[in-house]
Protein backbone atom coordinates (compact mmCIF):
# COMPACT_ATOMS: atom_id res chain seq x y z
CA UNK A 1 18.55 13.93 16.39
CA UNK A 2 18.18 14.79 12.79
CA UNK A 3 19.03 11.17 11.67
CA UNK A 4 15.61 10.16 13.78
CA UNK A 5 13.84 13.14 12.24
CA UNK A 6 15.17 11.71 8.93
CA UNK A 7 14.00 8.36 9.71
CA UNK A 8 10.42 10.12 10.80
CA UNK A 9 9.94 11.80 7.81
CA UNK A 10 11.06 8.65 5.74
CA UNK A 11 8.07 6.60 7.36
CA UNK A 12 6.02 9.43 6.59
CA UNK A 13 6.81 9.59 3.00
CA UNK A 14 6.12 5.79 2.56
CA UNK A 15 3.15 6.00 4.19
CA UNK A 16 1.71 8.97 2.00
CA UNK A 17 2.92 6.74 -1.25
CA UNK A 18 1.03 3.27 -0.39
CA UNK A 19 -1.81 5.77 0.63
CA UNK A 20 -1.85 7.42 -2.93
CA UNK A 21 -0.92 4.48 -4.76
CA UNK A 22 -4.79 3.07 -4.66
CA UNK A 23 -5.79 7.23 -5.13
CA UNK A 24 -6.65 7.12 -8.77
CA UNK A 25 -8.96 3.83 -8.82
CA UNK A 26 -10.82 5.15 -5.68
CA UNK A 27 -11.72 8.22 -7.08
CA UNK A 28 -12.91 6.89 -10.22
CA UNK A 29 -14.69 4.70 -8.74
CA UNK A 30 -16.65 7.41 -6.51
CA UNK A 31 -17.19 10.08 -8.97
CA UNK A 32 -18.93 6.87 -11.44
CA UNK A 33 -15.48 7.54 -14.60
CA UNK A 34 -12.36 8.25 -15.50
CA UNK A 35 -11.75 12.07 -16.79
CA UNK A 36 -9.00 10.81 -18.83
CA UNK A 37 -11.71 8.85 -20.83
CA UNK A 38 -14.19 11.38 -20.97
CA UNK A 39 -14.28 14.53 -22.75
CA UNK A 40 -15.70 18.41 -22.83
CA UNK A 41 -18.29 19.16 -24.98
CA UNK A 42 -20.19 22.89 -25.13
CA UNK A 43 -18.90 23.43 -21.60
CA UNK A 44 -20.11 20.62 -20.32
CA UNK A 45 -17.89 17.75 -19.16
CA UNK A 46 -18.47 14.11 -19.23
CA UNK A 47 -16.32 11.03 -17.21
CA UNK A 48 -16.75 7.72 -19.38
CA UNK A 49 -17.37 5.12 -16.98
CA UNK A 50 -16.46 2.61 -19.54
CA UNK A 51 -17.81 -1.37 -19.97
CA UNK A 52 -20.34 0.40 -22.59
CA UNK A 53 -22.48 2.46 -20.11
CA UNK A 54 -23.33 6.17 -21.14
CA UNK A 55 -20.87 8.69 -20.26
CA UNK A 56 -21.88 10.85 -16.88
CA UNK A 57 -22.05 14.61 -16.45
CA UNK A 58 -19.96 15.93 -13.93
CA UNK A 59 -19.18 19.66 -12.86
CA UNK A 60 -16.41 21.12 -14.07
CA UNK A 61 -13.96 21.34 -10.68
CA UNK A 62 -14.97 17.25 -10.48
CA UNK A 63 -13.74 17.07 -13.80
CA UNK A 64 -10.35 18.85 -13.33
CA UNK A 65 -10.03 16.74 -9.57
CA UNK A 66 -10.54 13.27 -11.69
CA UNK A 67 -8.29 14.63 -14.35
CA UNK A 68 -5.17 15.64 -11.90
CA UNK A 69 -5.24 12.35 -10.26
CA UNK A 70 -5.03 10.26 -12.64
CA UNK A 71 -2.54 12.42 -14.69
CA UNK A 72 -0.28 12.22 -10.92
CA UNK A 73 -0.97 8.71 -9.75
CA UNK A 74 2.14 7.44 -11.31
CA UNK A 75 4.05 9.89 -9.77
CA UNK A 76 3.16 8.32 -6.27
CA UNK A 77 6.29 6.36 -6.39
CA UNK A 78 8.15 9.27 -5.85
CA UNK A 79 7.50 9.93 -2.14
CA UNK A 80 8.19 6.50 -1.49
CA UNK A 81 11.45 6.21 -3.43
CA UNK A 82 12.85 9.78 -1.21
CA UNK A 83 10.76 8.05 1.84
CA UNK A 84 13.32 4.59 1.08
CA UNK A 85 16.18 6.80 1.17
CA UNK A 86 15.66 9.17 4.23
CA UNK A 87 14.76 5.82 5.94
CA UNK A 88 18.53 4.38 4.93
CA UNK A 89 20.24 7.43 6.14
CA UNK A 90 17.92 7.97 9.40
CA UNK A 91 19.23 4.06 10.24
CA UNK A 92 23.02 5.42 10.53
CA UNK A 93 26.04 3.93 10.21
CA UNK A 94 25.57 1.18 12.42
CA UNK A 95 22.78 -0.34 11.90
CA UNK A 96 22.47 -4.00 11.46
CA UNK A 97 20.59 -5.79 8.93
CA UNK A 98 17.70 -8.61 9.44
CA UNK A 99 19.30 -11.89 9.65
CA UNK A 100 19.51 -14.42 7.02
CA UNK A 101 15.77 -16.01 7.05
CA UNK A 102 16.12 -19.92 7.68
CA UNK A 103 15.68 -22.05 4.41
CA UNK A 104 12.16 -22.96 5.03
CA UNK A 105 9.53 -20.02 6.80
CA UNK A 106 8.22 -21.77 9.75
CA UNK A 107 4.83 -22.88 10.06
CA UNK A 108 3.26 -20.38 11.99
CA UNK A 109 4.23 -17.81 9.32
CA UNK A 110 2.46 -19.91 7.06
CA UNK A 111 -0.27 -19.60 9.06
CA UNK A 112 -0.40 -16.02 9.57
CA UNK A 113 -0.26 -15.08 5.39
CA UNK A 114 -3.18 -17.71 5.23
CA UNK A 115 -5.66 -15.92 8.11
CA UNK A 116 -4.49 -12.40 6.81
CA UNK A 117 -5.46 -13.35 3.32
CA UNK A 118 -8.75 -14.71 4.75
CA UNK A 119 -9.13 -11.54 6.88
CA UNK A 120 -8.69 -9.33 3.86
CA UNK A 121 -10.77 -11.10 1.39
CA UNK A 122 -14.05 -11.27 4.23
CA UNK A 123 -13.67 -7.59 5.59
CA UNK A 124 -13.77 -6.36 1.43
CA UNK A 125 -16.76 -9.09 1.69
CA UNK A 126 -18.24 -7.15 4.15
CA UNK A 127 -17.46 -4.25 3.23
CA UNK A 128 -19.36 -4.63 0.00
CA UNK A 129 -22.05 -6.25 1.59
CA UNK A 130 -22.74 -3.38 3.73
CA UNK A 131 -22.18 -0.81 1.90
CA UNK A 132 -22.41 -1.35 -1.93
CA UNK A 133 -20.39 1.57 -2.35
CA UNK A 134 -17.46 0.48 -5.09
CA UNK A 135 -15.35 3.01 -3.83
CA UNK A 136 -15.49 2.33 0.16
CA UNK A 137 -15.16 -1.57 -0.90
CA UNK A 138 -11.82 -0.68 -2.71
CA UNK A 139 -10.45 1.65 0.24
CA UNK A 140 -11.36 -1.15 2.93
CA UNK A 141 -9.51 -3.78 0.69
CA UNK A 142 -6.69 -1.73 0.64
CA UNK A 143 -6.14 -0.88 4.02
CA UNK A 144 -7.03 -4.61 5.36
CA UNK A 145 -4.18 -5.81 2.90
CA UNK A 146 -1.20 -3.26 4.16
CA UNK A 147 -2.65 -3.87 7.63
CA UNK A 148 -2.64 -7.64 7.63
CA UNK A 149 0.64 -8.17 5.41
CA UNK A 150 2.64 -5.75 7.38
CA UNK A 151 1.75 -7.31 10.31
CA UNK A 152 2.29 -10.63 9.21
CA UNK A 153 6.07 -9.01 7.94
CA UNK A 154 6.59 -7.35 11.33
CA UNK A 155 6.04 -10.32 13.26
CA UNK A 156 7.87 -12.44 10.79
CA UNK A 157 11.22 -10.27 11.07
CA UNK A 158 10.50 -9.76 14.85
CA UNK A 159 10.78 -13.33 15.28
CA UNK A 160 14.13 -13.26 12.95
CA UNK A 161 15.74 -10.73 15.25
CA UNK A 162 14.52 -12.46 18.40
CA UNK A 163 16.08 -15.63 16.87
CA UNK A 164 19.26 -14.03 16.51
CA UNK A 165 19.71 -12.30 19.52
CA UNK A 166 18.93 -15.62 21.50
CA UNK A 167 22.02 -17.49 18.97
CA UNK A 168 24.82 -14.59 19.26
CA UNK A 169 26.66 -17.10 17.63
CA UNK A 170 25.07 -19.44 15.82
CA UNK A 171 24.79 -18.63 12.07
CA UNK A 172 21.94 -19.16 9.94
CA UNK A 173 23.16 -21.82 7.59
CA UNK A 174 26.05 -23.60 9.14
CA UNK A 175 28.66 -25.37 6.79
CA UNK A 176 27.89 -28.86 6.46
CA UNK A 177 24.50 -28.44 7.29
């Protein structure tokens, strides 16, 4: 039981990483600069949103939001490094790992990372067509990409384990091959 709750909360953890990874350019990119570039001045504050355009005025708790994530994006790896781990141990002692992939990926994986690329690049298309919103455009670019790549990844080692299971003893490379 707690091995499964450690491999939950491992999942969990990556997931909360890959989600703040993209945190600090999304933000930005909504509030129109970066704190970090901007400054204070008379009580006012300021986010510069660089490429030579004026600096914009911004309320103070905006400020300080803009400020904290960018000063803790970096630290985003962190969940994801403890998420890696709790993931390991949640596995157990006996679990097995993926097969050896064949020398050359097969060409419906080929394919797949083709048509997932194209799916990513025309729903951030869209997405900026729709909605002109630099922020929204960056969010749905981000989420296409995990979403198409993992599954692309899933399906890949999917059809790895499959292939094994069917060949209990056939072995990836055989000598002489």
């Amino acid at each position: 039981m707690w091995r499964w709750c450690a491999y939950l909360l491992g999942v969990v953890l990556i997931a909360v990483a890959l989600a703040d990874v993209p945190s600090g350019a999304i933000v930005e990119s909504y509030v129109g600069g970066s704190a970090g570039h901007g400054y204070v001045a008379d009580g006012r504050y300021f986010v510069n949103p660089g490429h030579g355009r004026p600096a914009a005025e911004v309320s103070e708790s905006t400020w300080r939001t803009v400020y904290r994530v960018e000063v803790l994006s970096p630290f985003s790896v962190v969940p994801g490094i403890i998420g890696v781990l709790l993931l390991l141990y949640g596995k157990g002692p006996n679990w097995k790992p993926a097969p050896a992939p064949p020398e050359e990926m097969p060409p419906w994986v080929k394919r797949a990372c083709i048509a997932s690329g194209a799916f990513t690049v025309a729903g951030t298309w869209l997405c900026w067509v729709v909605g002109r919103l630099p922020w929204a455009t960056l969010l749905a670019g981000w989420v296409l990409f995990w979403v198409s790549a993992g599954s692309v990844g899933w399906l890949y080692t999917r059809s790895l384990r499959r292939q094994a299971i069917a060949e209990p003893g056939a072995t990836p490379n055989p000598a002489g091959a």
